[in-house]
PDB file of N, CA and C in Angstrom:
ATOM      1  N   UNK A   1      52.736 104.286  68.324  1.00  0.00           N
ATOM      2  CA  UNK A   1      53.996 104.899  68.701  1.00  0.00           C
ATOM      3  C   UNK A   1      54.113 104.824  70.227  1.00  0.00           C
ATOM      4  N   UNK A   2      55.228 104.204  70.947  1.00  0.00           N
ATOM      5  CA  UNK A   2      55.520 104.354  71.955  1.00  0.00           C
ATOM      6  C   UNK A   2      56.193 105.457  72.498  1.00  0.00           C
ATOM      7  N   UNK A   3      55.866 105.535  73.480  1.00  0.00           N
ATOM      8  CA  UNK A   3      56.496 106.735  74.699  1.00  0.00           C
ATOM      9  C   UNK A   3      57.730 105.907  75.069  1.00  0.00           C
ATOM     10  N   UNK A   4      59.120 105.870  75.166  1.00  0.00           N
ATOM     11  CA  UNK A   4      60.212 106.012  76.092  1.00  0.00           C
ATOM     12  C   UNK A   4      60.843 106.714  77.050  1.00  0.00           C
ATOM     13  N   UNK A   5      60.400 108.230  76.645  1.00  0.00           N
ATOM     14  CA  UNK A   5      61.248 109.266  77.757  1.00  0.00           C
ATOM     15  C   UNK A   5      60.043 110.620  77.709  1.00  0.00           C
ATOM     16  N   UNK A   6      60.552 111.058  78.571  1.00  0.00           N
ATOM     17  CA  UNK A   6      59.641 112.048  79.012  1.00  0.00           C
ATOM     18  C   UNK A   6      59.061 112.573  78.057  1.00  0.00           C
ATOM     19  N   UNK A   7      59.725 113.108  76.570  1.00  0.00           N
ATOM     20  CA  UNK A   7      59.116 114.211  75.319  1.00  0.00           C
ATOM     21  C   UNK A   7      59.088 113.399  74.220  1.00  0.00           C
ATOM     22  N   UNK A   8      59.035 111.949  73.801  1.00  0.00           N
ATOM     23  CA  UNK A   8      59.003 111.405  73.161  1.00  0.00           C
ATOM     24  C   UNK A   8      57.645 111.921  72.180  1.00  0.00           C
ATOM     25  N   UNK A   9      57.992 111.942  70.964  1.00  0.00           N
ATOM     26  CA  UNK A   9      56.633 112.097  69.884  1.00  0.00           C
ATOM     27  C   UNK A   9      56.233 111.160  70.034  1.00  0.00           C
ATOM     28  N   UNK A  10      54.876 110.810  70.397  1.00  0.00           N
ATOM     29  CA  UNK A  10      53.750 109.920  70.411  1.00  0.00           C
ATOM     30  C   UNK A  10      52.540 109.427  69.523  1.00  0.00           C
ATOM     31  N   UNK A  11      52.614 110.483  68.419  1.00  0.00           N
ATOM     32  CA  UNK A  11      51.209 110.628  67.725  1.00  0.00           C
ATOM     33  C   UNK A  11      52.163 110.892  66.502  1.00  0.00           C
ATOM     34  N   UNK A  12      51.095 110.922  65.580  1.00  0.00           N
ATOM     35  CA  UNK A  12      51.802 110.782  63.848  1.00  0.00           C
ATOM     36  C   UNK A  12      52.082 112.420  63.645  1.00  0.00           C
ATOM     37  N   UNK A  13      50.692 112.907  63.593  1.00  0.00           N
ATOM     38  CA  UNK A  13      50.384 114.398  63.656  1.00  0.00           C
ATOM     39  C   UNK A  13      51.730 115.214  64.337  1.00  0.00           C
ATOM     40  N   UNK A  14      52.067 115.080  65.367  1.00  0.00           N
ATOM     41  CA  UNK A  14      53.286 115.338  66.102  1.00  0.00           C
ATOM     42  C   UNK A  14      54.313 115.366  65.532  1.00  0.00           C
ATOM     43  N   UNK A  15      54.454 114.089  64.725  1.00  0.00           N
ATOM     44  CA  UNK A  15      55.945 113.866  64.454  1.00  0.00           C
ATOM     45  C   UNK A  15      55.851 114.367  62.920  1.00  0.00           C
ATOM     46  N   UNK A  16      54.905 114.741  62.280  1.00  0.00           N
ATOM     47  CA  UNK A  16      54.840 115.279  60.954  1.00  0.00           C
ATOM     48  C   UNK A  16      55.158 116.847  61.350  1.00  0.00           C
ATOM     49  N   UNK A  17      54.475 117.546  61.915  1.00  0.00           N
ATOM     50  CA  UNK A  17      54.862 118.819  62.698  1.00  0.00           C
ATOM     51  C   UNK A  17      56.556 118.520  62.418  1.00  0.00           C
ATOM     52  N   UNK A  18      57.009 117.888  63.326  1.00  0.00           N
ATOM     53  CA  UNK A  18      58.293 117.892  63.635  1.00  0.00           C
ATOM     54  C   UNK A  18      59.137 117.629  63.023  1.00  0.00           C
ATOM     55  N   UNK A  19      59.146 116.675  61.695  1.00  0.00           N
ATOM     56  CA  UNK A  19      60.004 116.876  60.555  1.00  0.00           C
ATOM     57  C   UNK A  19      59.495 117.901  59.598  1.00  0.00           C
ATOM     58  N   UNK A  20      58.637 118.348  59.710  1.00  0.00           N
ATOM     59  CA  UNK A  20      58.455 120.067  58.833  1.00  0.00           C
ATOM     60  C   UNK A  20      59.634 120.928  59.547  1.00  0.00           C
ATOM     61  N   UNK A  21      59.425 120.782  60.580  1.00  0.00           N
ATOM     62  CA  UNK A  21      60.261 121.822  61.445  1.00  0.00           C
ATOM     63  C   UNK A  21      61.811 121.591  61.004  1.00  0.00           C
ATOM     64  N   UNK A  22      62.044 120.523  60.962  1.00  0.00           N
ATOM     65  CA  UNK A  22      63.492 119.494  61.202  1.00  0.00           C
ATOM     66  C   UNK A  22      63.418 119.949  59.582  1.00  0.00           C
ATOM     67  N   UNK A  23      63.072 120.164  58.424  1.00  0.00           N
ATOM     68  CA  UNK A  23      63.504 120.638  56.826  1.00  0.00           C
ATOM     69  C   UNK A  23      63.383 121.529  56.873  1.00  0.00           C
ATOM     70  N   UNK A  24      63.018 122.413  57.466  1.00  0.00           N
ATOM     71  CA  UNK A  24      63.229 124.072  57.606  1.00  0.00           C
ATOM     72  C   UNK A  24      64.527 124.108  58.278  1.00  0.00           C
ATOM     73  N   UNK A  25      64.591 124.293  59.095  1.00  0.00           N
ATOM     74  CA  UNK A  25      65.753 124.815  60.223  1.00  0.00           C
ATOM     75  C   UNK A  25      67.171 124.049  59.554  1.00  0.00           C
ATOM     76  N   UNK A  26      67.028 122.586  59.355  1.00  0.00           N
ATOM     77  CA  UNK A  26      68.297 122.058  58.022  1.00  0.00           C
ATOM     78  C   UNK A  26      69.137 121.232  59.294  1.00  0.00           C
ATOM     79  N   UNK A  27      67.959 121.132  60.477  1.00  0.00           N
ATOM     80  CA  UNK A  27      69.103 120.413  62.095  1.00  0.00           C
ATOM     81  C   UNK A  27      67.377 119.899  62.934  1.00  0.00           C
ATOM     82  N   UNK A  28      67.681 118.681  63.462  1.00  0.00           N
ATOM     83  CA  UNK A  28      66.913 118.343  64.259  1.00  0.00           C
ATOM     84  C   UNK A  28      67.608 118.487  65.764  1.00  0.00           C
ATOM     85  N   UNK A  29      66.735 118.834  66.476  1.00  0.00           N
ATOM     86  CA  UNK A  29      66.552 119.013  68.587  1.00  0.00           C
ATOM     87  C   UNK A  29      66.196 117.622  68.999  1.00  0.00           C
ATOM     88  N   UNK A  30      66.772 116.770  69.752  1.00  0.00           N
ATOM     89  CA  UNK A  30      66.304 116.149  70.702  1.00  0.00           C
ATOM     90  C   UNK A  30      66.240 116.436  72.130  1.00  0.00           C
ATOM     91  N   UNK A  31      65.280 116.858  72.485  1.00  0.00           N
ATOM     92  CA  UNK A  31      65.266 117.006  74.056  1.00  0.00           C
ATOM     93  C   UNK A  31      64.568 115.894  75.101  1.00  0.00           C
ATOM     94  N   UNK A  32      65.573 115.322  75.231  1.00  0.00           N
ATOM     95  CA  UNK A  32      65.002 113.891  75.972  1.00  0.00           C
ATOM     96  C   UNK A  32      63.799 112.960  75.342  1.00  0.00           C
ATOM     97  N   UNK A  33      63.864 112.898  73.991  1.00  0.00           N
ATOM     98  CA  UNK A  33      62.791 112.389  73.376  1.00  0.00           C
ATOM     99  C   UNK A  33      63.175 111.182  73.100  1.00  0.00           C
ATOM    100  N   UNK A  34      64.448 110.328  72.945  1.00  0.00           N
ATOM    101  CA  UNK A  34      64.620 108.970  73.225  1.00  0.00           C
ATOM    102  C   UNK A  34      65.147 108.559  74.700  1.00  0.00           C
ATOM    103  N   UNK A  35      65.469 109.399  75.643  1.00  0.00           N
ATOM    104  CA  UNK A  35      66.080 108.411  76.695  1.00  0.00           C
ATOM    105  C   UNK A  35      66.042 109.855  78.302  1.00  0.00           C
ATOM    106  N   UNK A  36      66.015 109.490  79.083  1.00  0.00           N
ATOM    107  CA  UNK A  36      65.677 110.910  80.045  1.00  0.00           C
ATOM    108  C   UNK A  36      66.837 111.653  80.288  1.00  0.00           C
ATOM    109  N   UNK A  37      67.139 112.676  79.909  1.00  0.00           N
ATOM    110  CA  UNK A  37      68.051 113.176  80.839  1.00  0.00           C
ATOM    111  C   UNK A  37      69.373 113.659  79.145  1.00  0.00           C
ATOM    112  N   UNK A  38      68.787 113.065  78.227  1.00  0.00           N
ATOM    113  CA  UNK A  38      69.759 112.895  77.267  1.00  0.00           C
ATOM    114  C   UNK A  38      69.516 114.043  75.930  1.00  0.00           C
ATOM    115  N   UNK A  39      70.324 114.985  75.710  1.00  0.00           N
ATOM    116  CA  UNK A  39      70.038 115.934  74.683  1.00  0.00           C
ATOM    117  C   UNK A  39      70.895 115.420  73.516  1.00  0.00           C
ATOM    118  N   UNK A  40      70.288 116.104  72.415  1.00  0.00           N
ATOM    119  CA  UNK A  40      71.575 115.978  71.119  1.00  0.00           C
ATOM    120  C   UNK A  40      70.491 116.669  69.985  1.00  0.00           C
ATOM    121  N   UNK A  41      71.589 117.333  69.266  1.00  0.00           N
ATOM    122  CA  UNK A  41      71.615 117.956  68.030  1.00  0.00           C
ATOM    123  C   UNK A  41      71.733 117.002  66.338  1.00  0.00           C
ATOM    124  N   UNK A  42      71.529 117.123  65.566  1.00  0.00           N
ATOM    125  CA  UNK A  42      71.688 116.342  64.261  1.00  0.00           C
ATOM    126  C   UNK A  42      71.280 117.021  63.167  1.00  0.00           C
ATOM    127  N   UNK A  43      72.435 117.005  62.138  1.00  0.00           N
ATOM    128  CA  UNK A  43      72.238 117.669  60.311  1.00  0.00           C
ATOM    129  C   UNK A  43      72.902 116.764  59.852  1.00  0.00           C
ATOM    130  N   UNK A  44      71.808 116.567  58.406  1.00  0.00           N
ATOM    131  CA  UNK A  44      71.892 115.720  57.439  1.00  0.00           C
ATOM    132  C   UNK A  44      73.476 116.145  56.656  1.00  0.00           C
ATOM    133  N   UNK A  45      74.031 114.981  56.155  1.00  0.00           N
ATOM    134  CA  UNK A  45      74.519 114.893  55.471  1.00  0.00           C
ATOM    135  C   UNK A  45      74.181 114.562  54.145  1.00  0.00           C
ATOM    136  N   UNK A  46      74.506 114.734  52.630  1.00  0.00           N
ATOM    137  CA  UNK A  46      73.740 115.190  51.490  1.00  0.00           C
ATOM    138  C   UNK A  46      74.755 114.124  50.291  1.00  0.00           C
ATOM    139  N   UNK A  47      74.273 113.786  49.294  1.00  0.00           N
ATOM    140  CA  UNK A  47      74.929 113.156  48.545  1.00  0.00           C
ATOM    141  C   UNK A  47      75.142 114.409  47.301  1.00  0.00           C
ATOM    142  N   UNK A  48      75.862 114.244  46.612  1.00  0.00           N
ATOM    143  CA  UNK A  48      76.228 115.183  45.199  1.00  0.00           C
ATOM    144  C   UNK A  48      74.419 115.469  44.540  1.00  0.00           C
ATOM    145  N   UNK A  49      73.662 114.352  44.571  1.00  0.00           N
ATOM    146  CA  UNK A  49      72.448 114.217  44.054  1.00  0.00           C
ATOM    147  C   UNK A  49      71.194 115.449  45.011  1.00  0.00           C
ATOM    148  N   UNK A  50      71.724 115.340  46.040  1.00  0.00           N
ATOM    149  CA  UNK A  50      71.002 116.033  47.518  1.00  0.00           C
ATOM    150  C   UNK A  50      70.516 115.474  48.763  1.00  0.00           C
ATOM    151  N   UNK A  51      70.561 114.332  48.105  1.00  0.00           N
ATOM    152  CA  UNK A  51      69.277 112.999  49.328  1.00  0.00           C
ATOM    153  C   UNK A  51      70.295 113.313  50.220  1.00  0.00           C
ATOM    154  N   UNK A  52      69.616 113.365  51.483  1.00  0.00           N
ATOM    155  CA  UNK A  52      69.997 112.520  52.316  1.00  0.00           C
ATOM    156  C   UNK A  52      70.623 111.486  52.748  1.00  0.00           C
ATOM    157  N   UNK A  53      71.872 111.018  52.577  1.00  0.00           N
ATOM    158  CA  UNK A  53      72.631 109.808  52.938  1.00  0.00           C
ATOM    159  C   UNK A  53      73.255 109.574  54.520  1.00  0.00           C
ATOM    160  N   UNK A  54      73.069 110.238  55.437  1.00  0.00           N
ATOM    161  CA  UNK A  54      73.785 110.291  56.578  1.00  0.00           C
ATOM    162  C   UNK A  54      73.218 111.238  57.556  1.00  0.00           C
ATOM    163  N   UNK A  55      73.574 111.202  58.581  1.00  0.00           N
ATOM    164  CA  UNK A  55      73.633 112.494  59.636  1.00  0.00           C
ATOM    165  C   UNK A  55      74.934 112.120  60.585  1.00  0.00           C
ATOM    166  N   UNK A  56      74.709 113.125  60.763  1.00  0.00           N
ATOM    167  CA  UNK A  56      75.990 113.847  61.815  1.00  0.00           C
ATOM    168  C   UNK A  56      75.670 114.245  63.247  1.00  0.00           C
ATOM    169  N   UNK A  57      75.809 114.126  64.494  1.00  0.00           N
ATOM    170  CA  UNK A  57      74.711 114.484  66.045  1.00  0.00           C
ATOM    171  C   UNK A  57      75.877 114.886  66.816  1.00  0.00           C
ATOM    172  N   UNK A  58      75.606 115.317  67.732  1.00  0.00           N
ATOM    173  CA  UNK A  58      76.407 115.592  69.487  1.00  0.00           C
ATOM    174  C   UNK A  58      75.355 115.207  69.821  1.00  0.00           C
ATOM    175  N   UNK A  59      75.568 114.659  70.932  1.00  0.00           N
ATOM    176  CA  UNK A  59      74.730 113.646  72.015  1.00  0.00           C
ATOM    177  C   UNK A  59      75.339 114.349  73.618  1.00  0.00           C
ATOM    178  N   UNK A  60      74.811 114.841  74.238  1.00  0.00           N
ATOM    179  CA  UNK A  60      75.249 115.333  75.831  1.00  0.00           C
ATOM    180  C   UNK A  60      74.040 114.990  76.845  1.00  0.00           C
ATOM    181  N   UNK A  61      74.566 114.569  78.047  1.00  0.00           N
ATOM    182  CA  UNK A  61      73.419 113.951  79.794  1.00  0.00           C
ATOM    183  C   UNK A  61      73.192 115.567  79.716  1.00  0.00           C
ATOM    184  N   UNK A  62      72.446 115.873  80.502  1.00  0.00           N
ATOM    185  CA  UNK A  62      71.794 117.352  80.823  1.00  0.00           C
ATOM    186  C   UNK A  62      72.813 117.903  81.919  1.00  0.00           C
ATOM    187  N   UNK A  63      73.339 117.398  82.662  1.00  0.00           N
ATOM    188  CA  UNK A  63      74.025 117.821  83.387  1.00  0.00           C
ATOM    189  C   UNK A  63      75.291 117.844  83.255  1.00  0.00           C
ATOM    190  N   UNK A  64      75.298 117.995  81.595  1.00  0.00           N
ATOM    191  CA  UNK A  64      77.108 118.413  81.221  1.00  0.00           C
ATOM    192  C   UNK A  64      76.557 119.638  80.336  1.00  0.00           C
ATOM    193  N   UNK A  65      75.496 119.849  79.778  1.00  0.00           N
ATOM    194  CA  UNK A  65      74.893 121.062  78.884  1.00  0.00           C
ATOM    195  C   UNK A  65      73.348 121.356  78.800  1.00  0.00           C
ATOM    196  N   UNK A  66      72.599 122.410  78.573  1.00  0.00           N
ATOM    197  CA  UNK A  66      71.179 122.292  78.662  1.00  0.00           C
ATOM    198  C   UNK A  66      70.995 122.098  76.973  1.00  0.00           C
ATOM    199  N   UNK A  67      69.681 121.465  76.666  1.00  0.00           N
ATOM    200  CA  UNK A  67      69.599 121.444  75.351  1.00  0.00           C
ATOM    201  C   UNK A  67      69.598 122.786  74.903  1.00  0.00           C
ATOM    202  N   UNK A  68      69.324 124.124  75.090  1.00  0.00           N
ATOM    203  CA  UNK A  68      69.022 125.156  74.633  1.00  0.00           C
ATOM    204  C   UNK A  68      70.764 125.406  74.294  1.00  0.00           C
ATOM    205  N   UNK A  69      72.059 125.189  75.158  1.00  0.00           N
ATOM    206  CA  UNK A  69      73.146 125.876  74.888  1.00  0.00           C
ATOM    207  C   UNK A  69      73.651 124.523  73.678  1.00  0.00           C
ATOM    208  N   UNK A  70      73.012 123.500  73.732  1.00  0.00           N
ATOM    209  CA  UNK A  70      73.708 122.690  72.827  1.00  0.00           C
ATOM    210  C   UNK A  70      73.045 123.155  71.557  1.00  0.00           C
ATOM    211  N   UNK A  71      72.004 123.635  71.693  1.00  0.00           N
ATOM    212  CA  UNK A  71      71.526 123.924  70.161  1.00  0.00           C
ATOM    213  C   UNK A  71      72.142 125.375  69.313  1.00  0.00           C
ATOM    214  N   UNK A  72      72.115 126.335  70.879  1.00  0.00           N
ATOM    215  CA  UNK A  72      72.576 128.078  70.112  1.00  0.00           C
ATOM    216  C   UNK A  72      74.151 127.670  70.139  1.00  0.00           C
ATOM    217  N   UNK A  73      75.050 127.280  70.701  1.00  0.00           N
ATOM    218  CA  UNK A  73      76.526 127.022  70.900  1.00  0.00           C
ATOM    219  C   UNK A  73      76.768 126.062  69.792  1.00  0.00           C
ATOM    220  N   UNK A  74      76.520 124.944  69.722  1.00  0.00           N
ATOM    221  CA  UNK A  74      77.152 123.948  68.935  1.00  0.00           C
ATOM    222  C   UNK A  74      76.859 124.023  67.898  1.00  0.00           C
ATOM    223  N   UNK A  75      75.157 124.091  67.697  1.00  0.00           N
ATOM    224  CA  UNK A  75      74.344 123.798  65.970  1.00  0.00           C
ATOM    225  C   UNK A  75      75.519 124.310  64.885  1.00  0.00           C
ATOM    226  N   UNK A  76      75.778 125.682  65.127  1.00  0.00           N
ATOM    227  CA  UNK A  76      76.785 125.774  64.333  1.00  0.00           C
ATOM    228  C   UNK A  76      77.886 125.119  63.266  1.00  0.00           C
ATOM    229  N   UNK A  77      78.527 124.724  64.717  1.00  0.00           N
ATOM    230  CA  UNK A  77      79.713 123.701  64.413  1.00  0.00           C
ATOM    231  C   UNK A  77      79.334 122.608  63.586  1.00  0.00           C
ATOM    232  N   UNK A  78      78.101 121.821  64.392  1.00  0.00           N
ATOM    233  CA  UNK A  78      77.749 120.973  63.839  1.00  0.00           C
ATOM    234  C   UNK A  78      77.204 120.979  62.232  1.00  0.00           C
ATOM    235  N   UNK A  79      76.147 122.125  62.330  1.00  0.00           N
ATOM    236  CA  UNK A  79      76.088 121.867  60.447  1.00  0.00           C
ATOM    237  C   UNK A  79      77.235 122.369  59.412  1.00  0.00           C
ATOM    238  N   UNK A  80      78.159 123.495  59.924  1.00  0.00           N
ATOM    239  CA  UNK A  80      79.260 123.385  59.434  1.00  0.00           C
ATOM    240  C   UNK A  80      79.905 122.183  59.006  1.00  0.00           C
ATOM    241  N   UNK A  81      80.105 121.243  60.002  1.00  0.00           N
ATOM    242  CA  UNK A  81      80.686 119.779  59.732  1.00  0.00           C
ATOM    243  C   UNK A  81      79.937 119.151  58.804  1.00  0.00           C
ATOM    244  N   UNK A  82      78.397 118.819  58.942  1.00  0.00           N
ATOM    245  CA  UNK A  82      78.234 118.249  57.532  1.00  0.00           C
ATOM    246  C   UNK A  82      78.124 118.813  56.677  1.00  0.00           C
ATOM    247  N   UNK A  83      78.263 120.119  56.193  1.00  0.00           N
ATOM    248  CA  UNK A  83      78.089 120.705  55.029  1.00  0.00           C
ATOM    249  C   UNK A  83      79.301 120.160  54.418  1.00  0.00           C
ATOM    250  N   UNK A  84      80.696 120.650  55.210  1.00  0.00           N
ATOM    251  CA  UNK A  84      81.666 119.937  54.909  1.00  0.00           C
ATOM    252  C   UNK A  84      82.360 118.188  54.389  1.00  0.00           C
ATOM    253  N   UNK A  85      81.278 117.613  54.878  1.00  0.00           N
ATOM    254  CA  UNK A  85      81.266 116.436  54.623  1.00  0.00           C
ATOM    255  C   UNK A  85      80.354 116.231  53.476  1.00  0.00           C
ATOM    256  N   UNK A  86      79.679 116.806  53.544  1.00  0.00           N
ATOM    257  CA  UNK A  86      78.403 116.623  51.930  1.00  0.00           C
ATOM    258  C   UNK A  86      79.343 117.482  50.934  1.00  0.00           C
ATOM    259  N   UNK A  87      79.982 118.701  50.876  1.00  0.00           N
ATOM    260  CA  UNK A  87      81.091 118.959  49.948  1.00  0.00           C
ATOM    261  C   UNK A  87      82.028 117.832  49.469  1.00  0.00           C
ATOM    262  N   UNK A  88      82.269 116.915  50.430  1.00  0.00           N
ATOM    263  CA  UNK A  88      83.109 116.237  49.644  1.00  0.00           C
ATOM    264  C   UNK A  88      82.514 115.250  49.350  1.00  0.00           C
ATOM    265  N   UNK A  89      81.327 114.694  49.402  1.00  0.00           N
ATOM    266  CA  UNK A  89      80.529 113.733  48.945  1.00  0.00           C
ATOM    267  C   UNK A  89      80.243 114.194  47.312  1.00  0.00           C
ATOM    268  N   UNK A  90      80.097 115.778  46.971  1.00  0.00           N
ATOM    269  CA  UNK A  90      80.003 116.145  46.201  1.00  0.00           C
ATOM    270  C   UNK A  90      78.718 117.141  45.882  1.00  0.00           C
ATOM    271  N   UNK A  91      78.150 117.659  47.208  1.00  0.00           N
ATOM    272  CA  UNK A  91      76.510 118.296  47.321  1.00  0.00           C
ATOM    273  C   UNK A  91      77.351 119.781  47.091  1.00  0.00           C
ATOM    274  N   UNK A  92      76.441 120.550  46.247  1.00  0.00           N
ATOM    275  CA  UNK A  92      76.667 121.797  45.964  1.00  0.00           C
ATOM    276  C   UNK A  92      74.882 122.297  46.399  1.00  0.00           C
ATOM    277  N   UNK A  93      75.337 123.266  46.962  1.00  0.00           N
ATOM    278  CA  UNK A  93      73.912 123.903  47.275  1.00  0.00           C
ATOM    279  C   UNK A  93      73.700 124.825  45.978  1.00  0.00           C
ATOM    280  N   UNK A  94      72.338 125.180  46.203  1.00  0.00           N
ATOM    281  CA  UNK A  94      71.681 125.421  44.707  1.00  0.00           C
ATOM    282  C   UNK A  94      72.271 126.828  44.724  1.00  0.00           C
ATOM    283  N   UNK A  95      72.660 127.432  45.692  1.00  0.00           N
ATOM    284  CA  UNK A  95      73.454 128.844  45.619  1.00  0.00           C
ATOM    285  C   UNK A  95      74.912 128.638  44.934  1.00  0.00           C
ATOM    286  N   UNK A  96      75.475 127.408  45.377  1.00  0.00           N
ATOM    287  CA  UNK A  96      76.605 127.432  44.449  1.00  0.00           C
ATOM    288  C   UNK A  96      77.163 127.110  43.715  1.00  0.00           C
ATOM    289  N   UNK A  97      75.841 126.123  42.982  1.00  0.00           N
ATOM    290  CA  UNK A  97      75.843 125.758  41.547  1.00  0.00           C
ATOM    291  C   UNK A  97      76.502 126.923  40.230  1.00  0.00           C
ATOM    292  N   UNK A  98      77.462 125.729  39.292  1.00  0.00           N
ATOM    293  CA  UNK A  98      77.456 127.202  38.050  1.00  0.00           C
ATOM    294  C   UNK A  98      76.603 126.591  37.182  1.00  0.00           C
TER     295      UNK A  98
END
């Protein structure tokens, strides 16, 4: 695994950590981990079945937002939007199954 930017996951161990984290929370953080200076947010989008078919991101330079306000401010919005978009794909969460 290569390094590109300053926080890039480097090691396997790392990046297993980090998609545990990334299926809990239901949104992955990038904090300059592909490119320097570059934050962004991302939630899956879901097929009727559940997989995974898509994601959805905001991408912001650091010096238009810090990753911390893009994650408590936006995340929101953002998984709102794909939930919305996996609704019409046809994903019902197991809460709102009949």
């Amino acid at each position: 695994m290569t390094k590109s930017a300053p926080n890039t996951i480097a090691s396997k161990k790392a990046l297993r950590t980090e998609l545990e984290s990334i299926r809990e929370e239901g949104m992955a953080v990038n904090d300059e981990e592909l490119a320097p200076g570059v934050h962004s947010i991302a939630a899956p989008i879901r097929s009727r079945s559940g997989e995974v078919v898509a994601a959805i991101d905001m991408t912001a330079h650091e010096s238009m937002i810090t990753v911390e306000e893009l994650g408590v401010s936006l995340s929101p919005h953002l998984i709102a939007a794909a939930a919305r978009v996996s609704a019409r794909l046809g994903y019902r969460r197991a809460d709102q199954r009949g």
